[in-house]
C-alpha atoms as a PDB file:
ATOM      1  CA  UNK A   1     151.787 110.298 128.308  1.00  0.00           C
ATOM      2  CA  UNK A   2     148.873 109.348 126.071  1.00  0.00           C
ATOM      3  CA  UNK A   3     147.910 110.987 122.952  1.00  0.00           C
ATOM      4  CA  UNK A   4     144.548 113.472 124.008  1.00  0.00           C
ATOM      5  CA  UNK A   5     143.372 112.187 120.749  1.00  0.00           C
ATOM      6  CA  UNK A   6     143.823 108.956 121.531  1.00  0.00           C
ATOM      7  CA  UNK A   7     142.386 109.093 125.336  1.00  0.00           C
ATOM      8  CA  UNK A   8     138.888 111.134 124.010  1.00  0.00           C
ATOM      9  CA  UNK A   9     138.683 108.319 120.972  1.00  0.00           C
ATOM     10  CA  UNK A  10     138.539 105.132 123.646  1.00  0.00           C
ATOM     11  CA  UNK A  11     136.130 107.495 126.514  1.00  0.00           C
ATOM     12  CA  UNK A  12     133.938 107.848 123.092  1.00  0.00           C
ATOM     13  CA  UNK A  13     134.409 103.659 122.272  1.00  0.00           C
ATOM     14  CA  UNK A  14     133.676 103.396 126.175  1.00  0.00           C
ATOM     15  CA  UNK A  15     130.135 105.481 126.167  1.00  0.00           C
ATOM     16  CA  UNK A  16     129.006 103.934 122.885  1.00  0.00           C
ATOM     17  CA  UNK A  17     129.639 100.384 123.760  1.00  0.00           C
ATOM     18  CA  UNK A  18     128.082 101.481 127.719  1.00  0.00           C
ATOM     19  CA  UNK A  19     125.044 102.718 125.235  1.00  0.00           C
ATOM     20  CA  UNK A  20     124.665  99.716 123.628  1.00  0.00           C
ATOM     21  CA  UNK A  21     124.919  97.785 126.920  1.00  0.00           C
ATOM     22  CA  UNK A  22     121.460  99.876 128.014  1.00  0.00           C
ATOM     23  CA  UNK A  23     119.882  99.223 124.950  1.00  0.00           C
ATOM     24  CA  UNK A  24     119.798  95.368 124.997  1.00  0.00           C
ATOM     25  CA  UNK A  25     119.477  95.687 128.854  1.00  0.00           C
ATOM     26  CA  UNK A  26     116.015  97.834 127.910  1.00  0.00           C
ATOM     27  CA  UNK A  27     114.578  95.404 125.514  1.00  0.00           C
ATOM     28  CA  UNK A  28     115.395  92.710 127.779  1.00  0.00           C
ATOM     29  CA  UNK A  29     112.917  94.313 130.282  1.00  0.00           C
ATOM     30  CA  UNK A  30     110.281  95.078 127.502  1.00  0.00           C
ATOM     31  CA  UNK A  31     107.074  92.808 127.298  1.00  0.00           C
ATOM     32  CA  UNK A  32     108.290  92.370 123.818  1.00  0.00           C
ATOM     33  CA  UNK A  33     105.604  90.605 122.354  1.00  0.00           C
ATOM     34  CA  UNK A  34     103.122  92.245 123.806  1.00  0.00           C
ATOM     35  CA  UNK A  35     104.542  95.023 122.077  1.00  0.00           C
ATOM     36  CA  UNK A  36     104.542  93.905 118.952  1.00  0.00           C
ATOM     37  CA  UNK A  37     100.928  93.071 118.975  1.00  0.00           C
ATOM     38  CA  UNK A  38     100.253  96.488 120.051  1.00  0.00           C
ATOM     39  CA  UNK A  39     102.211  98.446 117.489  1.00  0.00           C
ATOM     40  CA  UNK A  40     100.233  95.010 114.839  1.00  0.00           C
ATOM     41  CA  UNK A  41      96.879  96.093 115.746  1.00  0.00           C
ATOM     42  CA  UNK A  42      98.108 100.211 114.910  1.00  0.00           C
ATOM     43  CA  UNK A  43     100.108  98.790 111.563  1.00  0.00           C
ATOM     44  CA  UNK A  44      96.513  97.358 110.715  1.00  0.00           C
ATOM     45  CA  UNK A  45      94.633  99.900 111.501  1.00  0.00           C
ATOM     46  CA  UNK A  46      92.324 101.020 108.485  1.00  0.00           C
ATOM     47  CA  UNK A  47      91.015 104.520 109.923  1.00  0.00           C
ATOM     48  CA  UNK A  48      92.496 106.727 106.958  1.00  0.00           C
ATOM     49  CA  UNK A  49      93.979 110.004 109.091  1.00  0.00           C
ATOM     50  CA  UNK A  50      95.999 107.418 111.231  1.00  0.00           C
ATOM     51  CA  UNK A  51      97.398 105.250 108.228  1.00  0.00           C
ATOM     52  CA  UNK A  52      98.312 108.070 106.484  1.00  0.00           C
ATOM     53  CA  UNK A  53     100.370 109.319 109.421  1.00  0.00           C
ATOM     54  CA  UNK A  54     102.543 106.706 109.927  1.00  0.00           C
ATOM     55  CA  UNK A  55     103.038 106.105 105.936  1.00  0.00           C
ATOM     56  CA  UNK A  56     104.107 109.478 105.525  1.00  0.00           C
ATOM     57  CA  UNK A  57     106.066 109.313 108.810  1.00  0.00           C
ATOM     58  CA  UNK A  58     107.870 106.227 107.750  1.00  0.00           C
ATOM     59  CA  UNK A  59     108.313 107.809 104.070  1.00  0.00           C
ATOM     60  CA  UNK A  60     109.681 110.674 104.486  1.00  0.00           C
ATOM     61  CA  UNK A  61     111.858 109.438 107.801  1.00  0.00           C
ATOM     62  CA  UNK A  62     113.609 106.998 105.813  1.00  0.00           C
ATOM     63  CA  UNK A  63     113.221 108.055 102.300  1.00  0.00           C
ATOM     64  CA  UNK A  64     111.296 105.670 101.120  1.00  0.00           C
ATOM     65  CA  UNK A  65     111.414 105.322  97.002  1.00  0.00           C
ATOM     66  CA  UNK A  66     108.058 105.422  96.112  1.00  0.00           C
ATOM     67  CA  UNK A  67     108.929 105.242  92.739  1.00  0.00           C
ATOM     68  CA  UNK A  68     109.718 101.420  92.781  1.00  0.00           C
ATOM     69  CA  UNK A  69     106.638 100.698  94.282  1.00  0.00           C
ATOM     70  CA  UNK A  70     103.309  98.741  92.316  1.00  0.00           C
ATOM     71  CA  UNK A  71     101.257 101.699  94.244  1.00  0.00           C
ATOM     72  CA  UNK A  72     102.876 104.917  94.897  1.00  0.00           C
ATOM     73  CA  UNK A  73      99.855 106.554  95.881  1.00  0.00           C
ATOM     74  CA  UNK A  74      99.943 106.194  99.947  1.00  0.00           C
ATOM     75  CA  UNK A  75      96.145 106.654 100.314  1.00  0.00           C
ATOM     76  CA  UNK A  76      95.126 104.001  98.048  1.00  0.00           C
ATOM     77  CA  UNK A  77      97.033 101.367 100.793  1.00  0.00           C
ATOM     78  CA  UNK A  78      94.427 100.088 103.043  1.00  0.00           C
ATOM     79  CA  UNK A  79      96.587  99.768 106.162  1.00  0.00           C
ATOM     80  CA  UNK A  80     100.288 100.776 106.933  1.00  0.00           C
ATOM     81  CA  UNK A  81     100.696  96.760 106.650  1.00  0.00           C
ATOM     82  CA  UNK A  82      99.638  96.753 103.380  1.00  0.00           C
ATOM     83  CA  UNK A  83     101.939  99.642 102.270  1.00  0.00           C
ATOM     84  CA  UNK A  84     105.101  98.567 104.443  1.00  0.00           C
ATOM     85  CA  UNK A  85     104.485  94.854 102.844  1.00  0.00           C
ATOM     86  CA  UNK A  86     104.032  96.965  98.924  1.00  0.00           C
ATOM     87  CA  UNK A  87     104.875  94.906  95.848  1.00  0.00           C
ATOM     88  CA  UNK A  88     107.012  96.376  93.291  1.00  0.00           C
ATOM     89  CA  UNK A  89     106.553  97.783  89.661  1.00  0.00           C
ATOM     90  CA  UNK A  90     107.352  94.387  86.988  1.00  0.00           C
ATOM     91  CA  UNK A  91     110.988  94.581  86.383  1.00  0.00           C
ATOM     92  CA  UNK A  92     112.245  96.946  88.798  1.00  0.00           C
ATOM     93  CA  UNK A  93     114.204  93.979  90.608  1.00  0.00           C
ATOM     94  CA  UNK A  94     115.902  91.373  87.623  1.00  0.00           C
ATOM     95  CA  UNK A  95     117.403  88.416  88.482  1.00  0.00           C
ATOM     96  CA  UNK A  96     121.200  87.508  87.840  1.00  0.00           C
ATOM     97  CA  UNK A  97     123.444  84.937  88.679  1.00  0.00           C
ATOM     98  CA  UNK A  98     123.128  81.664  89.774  1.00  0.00           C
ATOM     99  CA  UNK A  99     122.689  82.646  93.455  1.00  0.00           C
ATOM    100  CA  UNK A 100     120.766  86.174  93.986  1.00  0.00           C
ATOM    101  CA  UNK A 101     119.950  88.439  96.816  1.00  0.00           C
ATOM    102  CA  UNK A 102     116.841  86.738  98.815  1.00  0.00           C
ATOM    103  CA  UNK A 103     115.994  90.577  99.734  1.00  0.00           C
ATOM    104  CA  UNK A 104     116.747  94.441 100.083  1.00  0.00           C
ATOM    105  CA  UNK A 105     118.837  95.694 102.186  1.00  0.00           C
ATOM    106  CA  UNK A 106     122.674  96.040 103.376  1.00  0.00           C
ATOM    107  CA  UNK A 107     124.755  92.755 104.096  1.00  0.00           C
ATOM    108  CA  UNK A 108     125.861  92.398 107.811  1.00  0.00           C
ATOM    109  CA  UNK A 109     127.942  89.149 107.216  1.00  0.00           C
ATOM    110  CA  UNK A 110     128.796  86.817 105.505  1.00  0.00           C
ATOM    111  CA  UNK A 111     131.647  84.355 104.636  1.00  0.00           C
ATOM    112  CA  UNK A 112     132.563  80.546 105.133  1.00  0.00           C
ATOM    113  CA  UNK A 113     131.473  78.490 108.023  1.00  0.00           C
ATOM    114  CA  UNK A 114     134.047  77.190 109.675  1.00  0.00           C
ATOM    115  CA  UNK A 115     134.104  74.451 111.992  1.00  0.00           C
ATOM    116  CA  UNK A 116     130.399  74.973 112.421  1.00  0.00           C
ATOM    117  CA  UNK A 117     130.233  78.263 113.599  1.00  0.00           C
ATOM    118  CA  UNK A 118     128.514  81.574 112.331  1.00  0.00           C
ATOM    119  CA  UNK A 119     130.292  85.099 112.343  1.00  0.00           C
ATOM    120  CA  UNK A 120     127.169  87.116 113.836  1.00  0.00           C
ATOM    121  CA  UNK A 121     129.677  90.068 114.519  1.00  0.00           C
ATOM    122  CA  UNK A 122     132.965  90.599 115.541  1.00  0.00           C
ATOM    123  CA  UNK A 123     133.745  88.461 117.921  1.00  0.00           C
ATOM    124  CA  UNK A 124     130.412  86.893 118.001  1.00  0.00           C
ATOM    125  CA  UNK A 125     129.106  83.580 116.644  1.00  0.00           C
ATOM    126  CA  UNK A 126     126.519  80.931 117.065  1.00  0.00           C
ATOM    127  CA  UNK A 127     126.403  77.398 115.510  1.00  0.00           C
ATOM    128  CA  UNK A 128     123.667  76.365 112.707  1.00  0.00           C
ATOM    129  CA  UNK A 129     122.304  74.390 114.894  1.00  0.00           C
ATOM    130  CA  UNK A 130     121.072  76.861 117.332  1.00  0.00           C
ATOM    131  CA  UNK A 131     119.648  78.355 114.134  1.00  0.00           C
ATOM    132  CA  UNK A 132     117.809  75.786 112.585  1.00  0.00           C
ATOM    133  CA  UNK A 133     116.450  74.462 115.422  1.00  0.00           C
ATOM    134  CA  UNK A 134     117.220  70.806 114.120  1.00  0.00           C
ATOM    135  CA  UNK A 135     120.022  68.912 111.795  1.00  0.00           C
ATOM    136  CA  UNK A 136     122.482  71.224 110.580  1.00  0.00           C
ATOM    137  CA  UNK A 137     125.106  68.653 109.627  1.00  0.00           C
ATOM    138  CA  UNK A 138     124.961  69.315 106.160  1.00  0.00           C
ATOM    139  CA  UNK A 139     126.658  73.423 106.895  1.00  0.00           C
ATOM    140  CA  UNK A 140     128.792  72.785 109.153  1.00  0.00           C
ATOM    141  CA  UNK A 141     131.354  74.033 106.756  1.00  0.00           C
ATOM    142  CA  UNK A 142     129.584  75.517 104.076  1.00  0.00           C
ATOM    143  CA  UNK A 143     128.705  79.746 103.821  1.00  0.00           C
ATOM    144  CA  UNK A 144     126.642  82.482 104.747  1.00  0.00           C
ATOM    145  CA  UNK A 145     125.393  85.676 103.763  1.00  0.00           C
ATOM    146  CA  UNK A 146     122.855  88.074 106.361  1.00  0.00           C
ATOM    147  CA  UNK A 147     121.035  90.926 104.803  1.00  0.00           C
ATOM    148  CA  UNK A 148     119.704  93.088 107.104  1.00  0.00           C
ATOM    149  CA  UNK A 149     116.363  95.260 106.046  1.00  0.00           C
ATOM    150  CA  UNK A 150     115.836  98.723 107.337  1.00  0.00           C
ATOM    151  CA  UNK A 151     112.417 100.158 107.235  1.00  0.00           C
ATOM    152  CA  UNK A 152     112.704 101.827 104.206  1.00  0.00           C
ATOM    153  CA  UNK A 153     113.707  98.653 102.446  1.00  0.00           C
ATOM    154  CA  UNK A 154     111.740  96.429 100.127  1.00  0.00           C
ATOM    155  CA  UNK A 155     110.044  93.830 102.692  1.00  0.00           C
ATOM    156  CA  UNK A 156     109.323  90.703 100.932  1.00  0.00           C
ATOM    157  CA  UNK A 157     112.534  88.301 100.913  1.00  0.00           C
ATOM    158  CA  UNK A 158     112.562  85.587  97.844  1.00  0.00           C
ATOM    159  CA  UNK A 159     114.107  82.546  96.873  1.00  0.00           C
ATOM    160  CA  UNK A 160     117.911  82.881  96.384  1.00  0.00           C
ATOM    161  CA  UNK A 161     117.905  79.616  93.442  1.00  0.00           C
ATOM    162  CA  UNK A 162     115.955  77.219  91.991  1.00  0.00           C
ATOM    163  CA  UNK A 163     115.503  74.357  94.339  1.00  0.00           C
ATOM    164  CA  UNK A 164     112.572  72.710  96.185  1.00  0.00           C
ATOM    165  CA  UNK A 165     110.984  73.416 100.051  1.00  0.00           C
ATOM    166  CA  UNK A 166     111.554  69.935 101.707  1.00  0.00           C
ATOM    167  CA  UNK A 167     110.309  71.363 105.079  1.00  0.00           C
ATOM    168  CA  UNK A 168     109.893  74.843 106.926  1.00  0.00           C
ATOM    169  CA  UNK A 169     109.861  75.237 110.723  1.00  0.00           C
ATOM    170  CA  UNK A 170     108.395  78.411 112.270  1.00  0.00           C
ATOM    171  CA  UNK A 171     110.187  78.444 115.465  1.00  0.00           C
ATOM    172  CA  UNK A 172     109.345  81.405 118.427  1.00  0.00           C
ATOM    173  CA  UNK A 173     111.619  82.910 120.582  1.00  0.00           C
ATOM    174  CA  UNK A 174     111.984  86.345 121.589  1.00  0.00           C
ATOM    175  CA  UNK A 175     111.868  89.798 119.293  1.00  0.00           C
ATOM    176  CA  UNK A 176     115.146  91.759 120.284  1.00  0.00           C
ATOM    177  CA  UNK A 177     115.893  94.308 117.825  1.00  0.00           C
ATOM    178  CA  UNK A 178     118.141  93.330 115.129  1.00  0.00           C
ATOM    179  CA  UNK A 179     119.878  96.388 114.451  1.00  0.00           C
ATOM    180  CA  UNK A 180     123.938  96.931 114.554  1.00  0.00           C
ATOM    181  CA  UNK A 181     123.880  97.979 118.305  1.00  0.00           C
ATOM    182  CA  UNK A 182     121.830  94.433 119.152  1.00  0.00           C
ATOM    183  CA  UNK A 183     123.779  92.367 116.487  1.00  0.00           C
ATOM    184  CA  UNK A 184     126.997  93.257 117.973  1.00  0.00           C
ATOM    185  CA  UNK A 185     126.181  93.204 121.532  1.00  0.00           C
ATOM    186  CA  UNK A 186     124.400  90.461 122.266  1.00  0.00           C
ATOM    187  CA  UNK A 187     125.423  86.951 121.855  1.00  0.00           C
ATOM    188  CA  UNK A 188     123.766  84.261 119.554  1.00  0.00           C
ATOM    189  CA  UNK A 189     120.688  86.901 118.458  1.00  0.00           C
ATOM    190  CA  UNK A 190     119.337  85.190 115.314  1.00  0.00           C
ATOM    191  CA  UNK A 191     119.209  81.685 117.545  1.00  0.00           C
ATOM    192  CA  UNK A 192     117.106  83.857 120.005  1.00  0.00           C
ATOM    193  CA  UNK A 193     114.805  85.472 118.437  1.00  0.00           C
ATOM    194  CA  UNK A 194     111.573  83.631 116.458  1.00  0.00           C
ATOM    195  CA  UNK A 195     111.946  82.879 112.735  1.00  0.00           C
ATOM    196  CA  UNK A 196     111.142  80.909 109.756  1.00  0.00           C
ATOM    197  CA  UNK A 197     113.290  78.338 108.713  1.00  0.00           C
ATOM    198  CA  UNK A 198     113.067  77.125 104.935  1.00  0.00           C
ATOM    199  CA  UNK A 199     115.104  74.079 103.604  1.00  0.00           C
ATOM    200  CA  UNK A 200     115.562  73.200 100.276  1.00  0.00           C
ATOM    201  CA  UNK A 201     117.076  71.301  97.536  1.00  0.00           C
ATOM    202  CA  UNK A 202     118.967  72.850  95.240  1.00  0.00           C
ATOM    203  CA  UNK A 203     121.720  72.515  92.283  1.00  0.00           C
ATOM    204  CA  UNK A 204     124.260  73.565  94.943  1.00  0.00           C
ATOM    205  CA  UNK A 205     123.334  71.291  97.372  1.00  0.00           C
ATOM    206  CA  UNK A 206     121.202  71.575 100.472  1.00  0.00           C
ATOM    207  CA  UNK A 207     120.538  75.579 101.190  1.00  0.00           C
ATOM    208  CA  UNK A 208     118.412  77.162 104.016  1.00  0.00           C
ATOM    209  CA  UNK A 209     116.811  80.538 103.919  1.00  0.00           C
ATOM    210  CA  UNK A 210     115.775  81.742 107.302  1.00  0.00           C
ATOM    211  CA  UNK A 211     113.520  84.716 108.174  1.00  0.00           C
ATOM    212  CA  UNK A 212     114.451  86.282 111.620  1.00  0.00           C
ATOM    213  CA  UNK A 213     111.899  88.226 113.542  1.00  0.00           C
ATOM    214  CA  UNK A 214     112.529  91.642 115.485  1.00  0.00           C
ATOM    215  CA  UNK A 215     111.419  94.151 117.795  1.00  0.00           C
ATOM    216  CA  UNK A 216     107.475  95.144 116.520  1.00  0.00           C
ATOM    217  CA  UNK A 217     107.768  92.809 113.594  1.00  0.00           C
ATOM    218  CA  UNK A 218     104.221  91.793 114.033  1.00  0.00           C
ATOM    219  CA  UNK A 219     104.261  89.103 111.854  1.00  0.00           C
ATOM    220  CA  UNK A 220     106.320  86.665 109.325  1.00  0.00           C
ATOM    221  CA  UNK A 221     104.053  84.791 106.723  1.00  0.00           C
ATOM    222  CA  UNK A 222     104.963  82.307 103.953  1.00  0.00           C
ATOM    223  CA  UNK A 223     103.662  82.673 100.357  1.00  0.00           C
ATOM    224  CA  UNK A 224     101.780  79.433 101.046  1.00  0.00           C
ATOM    225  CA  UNK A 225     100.121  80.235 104.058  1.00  0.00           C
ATOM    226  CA  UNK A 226      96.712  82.590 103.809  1.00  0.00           C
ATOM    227  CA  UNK A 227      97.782  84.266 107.142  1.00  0.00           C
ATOM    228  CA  UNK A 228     100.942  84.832 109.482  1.00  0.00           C
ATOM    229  CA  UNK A 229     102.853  82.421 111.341  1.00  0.00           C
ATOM    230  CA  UNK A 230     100.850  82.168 115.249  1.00  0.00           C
ATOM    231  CA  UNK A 231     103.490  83.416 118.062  1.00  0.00           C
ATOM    232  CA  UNK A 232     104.759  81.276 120.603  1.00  0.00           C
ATOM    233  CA  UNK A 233     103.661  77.962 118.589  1.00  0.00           C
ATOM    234  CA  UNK A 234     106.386  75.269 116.983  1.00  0.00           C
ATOM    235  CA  UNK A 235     105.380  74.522 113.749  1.00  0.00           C
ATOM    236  CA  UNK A 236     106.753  72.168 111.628  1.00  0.00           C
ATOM    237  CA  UNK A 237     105.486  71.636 108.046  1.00  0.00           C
ATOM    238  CA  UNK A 238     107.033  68.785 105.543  1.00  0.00           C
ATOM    239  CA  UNK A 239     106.213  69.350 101.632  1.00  0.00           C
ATOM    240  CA  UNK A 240     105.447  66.208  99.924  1.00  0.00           C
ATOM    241  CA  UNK A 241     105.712  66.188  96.570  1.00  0.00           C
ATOM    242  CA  UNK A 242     108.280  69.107  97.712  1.00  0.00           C
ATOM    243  CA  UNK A 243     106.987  72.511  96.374  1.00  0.00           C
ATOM    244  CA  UNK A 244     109.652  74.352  93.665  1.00  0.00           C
ATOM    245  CA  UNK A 245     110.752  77.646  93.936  1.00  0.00           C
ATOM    246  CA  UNK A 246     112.342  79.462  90.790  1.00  0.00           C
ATOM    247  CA  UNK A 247     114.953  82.024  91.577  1.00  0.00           C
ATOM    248  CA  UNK A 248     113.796  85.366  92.760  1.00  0.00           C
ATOM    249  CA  UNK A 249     110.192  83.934  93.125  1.00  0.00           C
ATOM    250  CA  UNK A 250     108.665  85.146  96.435  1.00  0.00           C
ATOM    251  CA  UNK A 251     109.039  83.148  99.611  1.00  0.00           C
ATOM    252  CA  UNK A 252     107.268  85.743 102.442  1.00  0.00           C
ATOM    253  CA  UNK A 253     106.581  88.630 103.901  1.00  0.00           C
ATOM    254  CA  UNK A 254     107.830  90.578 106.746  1.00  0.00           C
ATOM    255  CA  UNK A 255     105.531  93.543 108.490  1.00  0.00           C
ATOM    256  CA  UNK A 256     108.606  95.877 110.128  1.00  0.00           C
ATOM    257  CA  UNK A 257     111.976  95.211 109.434  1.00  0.00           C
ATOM    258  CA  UNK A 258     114.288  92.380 110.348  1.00  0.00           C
ATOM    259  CA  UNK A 259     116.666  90.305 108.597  1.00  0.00           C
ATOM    260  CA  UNK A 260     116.807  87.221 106.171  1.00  0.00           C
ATOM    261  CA  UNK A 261     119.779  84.569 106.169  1.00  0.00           C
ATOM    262  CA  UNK A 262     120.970  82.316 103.428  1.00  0.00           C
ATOM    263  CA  UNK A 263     123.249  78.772 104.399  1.00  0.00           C
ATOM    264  CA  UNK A 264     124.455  76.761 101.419  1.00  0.00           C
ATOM    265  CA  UNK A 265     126.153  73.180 102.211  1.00  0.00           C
ATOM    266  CA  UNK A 266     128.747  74.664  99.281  1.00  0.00           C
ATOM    267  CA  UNK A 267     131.159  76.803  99.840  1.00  0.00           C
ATOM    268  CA  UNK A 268     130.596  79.968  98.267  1.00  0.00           C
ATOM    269  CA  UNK A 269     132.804  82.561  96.592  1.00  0.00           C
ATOM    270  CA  UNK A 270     130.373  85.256  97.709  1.00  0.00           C
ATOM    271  CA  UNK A 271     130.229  88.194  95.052  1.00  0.00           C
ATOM    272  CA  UNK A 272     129.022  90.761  97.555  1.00  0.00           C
ATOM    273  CA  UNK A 273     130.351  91.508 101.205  1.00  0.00           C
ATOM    274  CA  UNK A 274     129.532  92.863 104.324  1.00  0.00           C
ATOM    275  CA  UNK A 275     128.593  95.983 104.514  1.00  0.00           C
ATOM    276  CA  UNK A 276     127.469  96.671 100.871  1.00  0.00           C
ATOM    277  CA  UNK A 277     124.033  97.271 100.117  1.00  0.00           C
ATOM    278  CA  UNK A 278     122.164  94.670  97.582  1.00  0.00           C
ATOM    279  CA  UNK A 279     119.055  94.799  96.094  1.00  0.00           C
ATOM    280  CA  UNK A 280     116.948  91.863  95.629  1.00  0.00           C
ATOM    281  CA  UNK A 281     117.993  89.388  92.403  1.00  0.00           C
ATOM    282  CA  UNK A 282     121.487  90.714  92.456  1.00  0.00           C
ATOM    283  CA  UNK A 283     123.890  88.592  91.908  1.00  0.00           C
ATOM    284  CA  UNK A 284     126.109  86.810  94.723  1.00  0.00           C
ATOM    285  CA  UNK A 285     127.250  83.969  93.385  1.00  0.00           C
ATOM    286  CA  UNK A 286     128.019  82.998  89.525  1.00  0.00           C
ATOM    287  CA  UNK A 287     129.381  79.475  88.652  1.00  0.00           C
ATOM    288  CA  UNK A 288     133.237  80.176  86.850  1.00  0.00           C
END
């Protein structure tokens, strides 16, 4: 006879994973990016009462630190954009290492890749191909690492080390959430949704740093762009003379949460694993 313990454990596995099932079905059926230019044109929104809402929604929902922030005054943000995108106080965030943390937030994976394929979740993986949206020879055995930001996090994701942008390619796709219930349910999610891919040359080789887009992320935008990537529009941009990056120096912006992914061509002895929380400019990798 089966342990009752045992039985009432797997009908609980059995509803949550059934749960899950619903949710991706749901935002399957969503008009997702119409959406997220709905819940844009709110996050924009400069009519004080309605700003202030959703900042002290979002604050106190999540427990934002305030503290850390350039501007911890909530009214003094011109838009909930403008606060959710906030820069932080000078030396809140050091760099260390030789390979930091692009951004805030808790890692979901990250590892080797081996025989060119990504761990996305248990049991799940997708190739760096899919990805990059172009050559990926260069990791097909080299690591990972995927941070995933929550709203309260930090949202602006940096440059993990020194090296120089060869070429970035905003590629669209779709905007399913990227939470755990998405990441382990549904197959090949970061090759799915729309993100910004950044290659560079570095001391370590070749290394990618990819920005994936989510459910009401209304935008992604680069450092050297003046305003967000367009959606639904392949854009491919080649830097010549390449443009250098130092470590920790900012790459972009996201407006909602979503999640930022570091390749290397090397194979890394990461510092940090999955399921830790990082900060940005932590250390994950320090030469021997």
């Amino acid at each position: 006879m089966m342990d009752p313990g045992l039985n009432g454990e797997m009908t609980r596995i059995h509803r949550s994973r059934s749960a899950d099932h619903l949710f991706i079905v749901f935002q399957k059926l969503l008009p997702q990016h119409l959406l997220s230019r709905i819940v844009g044109l709110v996050a924009n929104s400069q009519i004080n009462w309605l700003k202030n809402l959703f900042i002290r929604t979002v604050v106190k929902r999540y427990q934002v630190d305030l503290t850390e922030a350039a501007e911890s005054n909530i009214s003094a943000y011109p838009s909930f954009n403008a606060f959710f995108t906030r820069s932080l106080k000078a030396g809140v965030r050091p760099v260390s290492g030789d390979i930091c943390c692009p951004a805030d937030g808790v890692i979901s994976a990250s590892g080797l890749i081996e025989n060119g394929r990504i761990l996305q979740a248990k049991g799940i993986h997708y190739t760096p191909q899919k990805l990059l949206g172009g050559d990926a020879a260069d990791y097909q055995n080299g690591s990972f690492m995927t941070v995933y930001l929550s709203p309260k996090d930090y949202h602006r994701v940096h440059c993990p080390a020194a090296g120089d942008l060869v070429q970035a390619r905003y590629i669209p796709g779709r905007l399913f959430s990227v939470n755990q219930q998405t990441t382990t349910g549904l197959q090949d999610l970061f090759t799915i949704n729309e993100r910004l891919v950044m290659e560079f040359d570095t001391g370590f080789g070749k290394m990618a740093v990819i920005m994936v887009g989510a459910m009401i992320v209304a935008a992604i935008q680069p450092v050297w762009r003046d305003q967000p990537f367009q959606a639904r529009t392949l854009i491919e941009e080649v830097f010549s003379p390449p443009r250098t990056f130092a470590m920790g120096e900012e790459l972009g912006r996201f407006q909602m949460g979503s999640t930022a992914i570091v390749l290397c061509q090397a194979q890394i002895n990461w510092l940090r694993q999955s399921q830790e929380p990082v900060k940005m400019g932590e250390a994950i990798f320090t030469r021997d």
